[in-house]
N, C-alpha and C. Protein backbone atom coordinates (compact mmCIF):
# COMPACT_ATOMS: atom_id res chain seq x y z
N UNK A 1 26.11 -10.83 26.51
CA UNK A 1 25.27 -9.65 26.40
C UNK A 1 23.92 -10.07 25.81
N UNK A 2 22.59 -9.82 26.54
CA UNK A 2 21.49 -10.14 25.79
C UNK A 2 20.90 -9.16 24.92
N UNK A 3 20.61 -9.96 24.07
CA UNK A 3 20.45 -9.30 22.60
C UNK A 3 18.50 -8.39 22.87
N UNK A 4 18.72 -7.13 22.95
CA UNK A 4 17.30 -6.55 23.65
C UNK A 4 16.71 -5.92 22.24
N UNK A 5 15.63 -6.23 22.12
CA UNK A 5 14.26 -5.84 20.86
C UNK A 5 15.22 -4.53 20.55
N UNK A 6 15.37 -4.58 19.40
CA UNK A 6 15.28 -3.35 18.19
C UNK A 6 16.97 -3.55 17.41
N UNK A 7 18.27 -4.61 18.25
CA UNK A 7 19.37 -4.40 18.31
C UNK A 7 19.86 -4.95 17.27
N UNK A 8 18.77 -6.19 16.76
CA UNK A 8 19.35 -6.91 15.94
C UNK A 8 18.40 -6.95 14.62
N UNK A 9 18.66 -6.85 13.51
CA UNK A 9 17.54 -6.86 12.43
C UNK A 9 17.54 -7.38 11.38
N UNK A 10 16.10 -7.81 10.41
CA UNK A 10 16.75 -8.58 9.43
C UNK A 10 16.10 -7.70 8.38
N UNK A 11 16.73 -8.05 7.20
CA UNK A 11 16.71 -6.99 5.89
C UNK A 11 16.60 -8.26 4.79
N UNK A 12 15.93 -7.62 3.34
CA UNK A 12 15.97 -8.52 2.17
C UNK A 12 16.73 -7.43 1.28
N UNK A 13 17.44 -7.92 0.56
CA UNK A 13 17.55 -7.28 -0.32
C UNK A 13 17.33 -6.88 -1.96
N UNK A 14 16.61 -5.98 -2.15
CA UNK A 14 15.48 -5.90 -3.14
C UNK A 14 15.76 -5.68 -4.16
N UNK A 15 16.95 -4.55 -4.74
CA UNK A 15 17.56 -4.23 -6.23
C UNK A 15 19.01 -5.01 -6.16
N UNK A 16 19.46 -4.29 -7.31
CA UNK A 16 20.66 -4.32 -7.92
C UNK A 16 22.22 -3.45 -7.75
N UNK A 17 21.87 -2.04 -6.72
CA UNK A 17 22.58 -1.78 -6.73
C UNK A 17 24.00 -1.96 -6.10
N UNK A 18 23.64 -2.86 -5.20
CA UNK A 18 24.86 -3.99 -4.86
C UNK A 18 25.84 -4.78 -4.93
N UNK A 19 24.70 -5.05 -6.16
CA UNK A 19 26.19 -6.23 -6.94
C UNK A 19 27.27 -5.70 -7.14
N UNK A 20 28.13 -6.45 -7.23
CA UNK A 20 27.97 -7.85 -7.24
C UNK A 20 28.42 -8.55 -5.67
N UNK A 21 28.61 -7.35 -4.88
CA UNK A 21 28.64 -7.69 -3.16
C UNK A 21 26.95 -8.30 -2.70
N UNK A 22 26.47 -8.45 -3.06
CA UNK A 22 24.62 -8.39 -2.27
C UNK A 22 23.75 -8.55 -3.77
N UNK A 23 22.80 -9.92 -3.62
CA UNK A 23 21.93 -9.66 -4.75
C UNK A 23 20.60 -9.53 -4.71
N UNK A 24 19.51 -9.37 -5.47
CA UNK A 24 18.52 -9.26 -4.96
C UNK A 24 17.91 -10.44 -4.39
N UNK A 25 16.94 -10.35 -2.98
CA UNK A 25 16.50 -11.73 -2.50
C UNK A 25 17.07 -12.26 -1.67
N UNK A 26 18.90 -11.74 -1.60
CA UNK A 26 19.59 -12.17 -0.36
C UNK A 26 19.05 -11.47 1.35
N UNK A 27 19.20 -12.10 2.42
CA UNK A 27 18.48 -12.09 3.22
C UNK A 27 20.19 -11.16 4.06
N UNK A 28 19.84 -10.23 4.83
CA UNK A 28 21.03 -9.56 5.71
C UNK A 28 20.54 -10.12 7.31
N UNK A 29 21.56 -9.90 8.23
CA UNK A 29 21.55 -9.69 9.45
C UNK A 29 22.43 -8.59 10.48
N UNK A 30 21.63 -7.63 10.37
CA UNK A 30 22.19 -6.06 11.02
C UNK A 30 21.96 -5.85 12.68
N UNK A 31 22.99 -5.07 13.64
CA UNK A 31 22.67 -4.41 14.60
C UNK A 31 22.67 -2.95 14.58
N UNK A 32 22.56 -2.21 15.50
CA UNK A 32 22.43 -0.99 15.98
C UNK A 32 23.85 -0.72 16.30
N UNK A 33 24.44 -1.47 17.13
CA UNK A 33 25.92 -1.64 17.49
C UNK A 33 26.74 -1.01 17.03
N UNK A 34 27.73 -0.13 17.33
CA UNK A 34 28.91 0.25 17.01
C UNK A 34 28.47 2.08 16.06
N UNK A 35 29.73 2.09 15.74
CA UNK A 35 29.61 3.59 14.83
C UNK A 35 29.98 3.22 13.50
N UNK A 36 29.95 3.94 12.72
CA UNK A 36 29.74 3.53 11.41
C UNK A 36 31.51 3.58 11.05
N UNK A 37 32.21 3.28 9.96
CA UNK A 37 32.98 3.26 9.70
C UNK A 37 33.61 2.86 8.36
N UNK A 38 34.55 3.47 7.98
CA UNK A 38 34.61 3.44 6.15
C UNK A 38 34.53 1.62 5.61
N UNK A 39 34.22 1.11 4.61
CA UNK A 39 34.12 0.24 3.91
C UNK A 39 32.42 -0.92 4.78
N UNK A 40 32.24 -0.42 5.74
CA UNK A 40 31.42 -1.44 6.19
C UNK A 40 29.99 -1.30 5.52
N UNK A 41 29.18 -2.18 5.56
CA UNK A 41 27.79 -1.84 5.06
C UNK A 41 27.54 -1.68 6.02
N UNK A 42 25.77 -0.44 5.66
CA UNK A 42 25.45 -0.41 6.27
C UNK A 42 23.48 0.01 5.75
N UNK A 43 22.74 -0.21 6.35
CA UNK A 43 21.31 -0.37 6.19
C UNK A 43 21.05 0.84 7.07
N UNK A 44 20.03 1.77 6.43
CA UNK A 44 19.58 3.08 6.54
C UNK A 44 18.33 3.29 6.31
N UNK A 45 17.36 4.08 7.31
CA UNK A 45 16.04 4.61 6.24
C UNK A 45 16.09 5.91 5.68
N UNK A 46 15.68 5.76 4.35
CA UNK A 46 15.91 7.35 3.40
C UNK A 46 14.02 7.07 2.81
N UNK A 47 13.70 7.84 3.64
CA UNK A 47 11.87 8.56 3.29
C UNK A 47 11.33 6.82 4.23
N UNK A 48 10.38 6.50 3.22
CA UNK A 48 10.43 5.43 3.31
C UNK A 48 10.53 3.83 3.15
N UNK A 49 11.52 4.05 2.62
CA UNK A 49 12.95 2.77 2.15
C UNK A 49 14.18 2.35 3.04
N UNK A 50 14.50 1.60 3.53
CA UNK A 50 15.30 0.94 3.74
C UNK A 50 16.49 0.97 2.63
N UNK A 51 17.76 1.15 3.07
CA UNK A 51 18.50 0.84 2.12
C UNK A 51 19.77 0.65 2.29
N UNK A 52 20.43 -0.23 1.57
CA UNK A 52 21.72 -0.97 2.39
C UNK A 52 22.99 -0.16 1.07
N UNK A 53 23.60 0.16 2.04
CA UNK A 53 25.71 1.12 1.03
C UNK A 53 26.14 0.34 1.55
N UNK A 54 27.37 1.01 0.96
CA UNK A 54 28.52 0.46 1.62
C UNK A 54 29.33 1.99 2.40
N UNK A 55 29.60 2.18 3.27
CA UNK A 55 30.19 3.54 3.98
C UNK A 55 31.90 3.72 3.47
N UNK A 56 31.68 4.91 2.83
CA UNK A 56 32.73 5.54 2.01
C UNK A 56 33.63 6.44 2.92
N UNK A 57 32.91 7.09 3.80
CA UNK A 57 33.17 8.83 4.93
C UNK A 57 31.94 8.47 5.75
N UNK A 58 33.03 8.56 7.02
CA UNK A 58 32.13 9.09 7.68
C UNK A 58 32.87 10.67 8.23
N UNK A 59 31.67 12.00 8.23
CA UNK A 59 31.96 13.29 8.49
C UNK A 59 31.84 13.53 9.97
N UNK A 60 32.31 14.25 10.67
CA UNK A 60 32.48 14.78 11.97
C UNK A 60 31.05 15.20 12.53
N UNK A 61 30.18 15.48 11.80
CA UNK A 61 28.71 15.89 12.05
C UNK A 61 27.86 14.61 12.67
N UNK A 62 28.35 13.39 12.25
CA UNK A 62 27.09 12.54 12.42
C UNK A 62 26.50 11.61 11.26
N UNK A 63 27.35 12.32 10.16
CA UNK A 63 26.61 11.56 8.87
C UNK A 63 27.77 11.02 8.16
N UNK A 64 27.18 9.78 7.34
CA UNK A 64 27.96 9.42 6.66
C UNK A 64 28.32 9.26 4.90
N UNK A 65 28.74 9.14 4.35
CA UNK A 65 29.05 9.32 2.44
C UNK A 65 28.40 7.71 2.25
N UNK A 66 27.70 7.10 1.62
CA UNK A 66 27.51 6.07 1.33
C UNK A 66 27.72 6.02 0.10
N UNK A 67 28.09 4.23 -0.98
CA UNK A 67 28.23 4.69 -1.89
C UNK A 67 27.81 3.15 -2.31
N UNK A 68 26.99 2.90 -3.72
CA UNK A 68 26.32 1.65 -4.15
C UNK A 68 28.06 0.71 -4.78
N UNK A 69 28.26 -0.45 -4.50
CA UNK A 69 29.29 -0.84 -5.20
C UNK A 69 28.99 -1.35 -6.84
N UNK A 70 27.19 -1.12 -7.33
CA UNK A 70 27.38 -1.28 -8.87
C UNK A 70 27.44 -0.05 -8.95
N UNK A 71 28.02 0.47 -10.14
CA UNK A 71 28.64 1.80 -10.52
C UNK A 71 27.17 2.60 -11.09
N UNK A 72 26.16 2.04 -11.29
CA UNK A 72 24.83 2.44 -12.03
C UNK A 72 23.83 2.50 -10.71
N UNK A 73 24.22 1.66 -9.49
CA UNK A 73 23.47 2.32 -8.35
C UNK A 73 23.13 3.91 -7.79
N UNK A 74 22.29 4.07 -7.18
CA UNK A 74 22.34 5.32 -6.12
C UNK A 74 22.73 5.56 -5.34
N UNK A 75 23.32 6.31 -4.95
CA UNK A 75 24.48 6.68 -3.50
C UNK A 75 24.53 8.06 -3.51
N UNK A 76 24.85 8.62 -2.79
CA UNK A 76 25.32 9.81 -1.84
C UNK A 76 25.45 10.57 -3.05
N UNK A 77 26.06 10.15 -4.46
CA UNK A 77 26.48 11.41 -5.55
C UNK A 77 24.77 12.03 -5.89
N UNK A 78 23.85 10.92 -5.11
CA UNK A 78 22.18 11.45 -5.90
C UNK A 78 21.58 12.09 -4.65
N UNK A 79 21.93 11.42 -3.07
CA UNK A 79 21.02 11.82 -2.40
C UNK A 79 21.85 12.59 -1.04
N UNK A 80 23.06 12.97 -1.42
CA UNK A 80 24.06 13.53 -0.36
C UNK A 80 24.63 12.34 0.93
N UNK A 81 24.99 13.11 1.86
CA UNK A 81 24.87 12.32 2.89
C UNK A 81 24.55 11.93 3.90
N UNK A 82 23.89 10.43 4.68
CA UNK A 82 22.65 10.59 5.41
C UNK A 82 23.43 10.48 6.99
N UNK A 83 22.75 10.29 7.72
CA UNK A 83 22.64 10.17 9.38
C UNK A 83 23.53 8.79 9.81
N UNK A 84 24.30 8.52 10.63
CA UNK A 84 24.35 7.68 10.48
C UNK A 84 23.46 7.21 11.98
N UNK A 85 22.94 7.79 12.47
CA UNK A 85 21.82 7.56 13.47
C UNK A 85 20.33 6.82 12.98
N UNK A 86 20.37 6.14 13.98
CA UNK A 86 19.67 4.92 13.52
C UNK A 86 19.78 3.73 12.55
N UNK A 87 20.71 4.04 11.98
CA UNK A 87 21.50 2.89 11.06
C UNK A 87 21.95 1.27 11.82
N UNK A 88 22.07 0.51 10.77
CA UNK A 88 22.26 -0.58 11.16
C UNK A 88 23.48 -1.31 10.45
N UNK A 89 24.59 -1.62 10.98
CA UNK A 89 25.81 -2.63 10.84
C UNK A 89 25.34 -3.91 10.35
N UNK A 90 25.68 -4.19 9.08
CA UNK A 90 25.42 -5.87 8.70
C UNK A 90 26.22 -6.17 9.17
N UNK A 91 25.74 -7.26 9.57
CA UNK A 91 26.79 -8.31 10.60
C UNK A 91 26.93 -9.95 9.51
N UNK A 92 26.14 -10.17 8.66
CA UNK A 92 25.66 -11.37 8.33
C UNK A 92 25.00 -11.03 6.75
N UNK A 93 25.91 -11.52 6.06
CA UNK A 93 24.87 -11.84 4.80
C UNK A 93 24.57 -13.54 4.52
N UNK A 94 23.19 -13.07 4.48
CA UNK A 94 22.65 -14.71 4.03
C UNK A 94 22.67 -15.13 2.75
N UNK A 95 23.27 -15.67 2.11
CA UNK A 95 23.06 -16.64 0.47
C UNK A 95 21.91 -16.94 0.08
N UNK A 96 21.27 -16.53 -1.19
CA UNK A 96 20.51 -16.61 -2.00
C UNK A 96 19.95 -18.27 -1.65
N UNK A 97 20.99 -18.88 -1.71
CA UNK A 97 20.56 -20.66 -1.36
C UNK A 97 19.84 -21.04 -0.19
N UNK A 98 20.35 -20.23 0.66
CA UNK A 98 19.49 -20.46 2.11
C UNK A 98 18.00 -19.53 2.77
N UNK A 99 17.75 -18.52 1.65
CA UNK A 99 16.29 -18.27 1.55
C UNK A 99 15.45 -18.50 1.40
């Protein structure tokens, strides 16, 4: 399957609320691909930020519960729950070492 402009994407990752799954500076590799589904990450735009959960629910509407795995992150308990349209599936986390 050839991989066509917009399918595949790359992400940095900028805070903390990740850890200790994702740290800051680590480099991601996301598609468009697939539907969202509980435990997977996933990379979202909320205003204009980028921002990578981990998917908790997904609801029958279209949207999904995201939720930060540090317990002091932001997630869905601050900003509800978003779209999962236009979202992106990490496929690939890159190591801090290889940035």
């Amino acid at each position: 399957v050839p991989i066509h402009k917009g399918m595949i994407r790359r992400f940095v990752v900028a805070d903390r609320s990740m850890e200790p799954t994702l740290r800051a500076g680590q480099g991601l590799l996301a598609t468009r691909l697939g539907r969202a589904k509980p435990g997977q990450l996933r990379c979202f735009q909320r205003g204009d930020l980028w921002l990578v959960k981990r998917v908790s629910e997904v609801h029958p509407d279209g949207r999904m519960t995201v939720t930060a795995d540090n317990p002091d992150g932001t997630d869905s308990r601050h900003f509800g729950a978003v779209s999962q349209a236009g979202s992106y599936r990490v496929l690939v986390t890159i190591p801090l070492r290889l940035m």
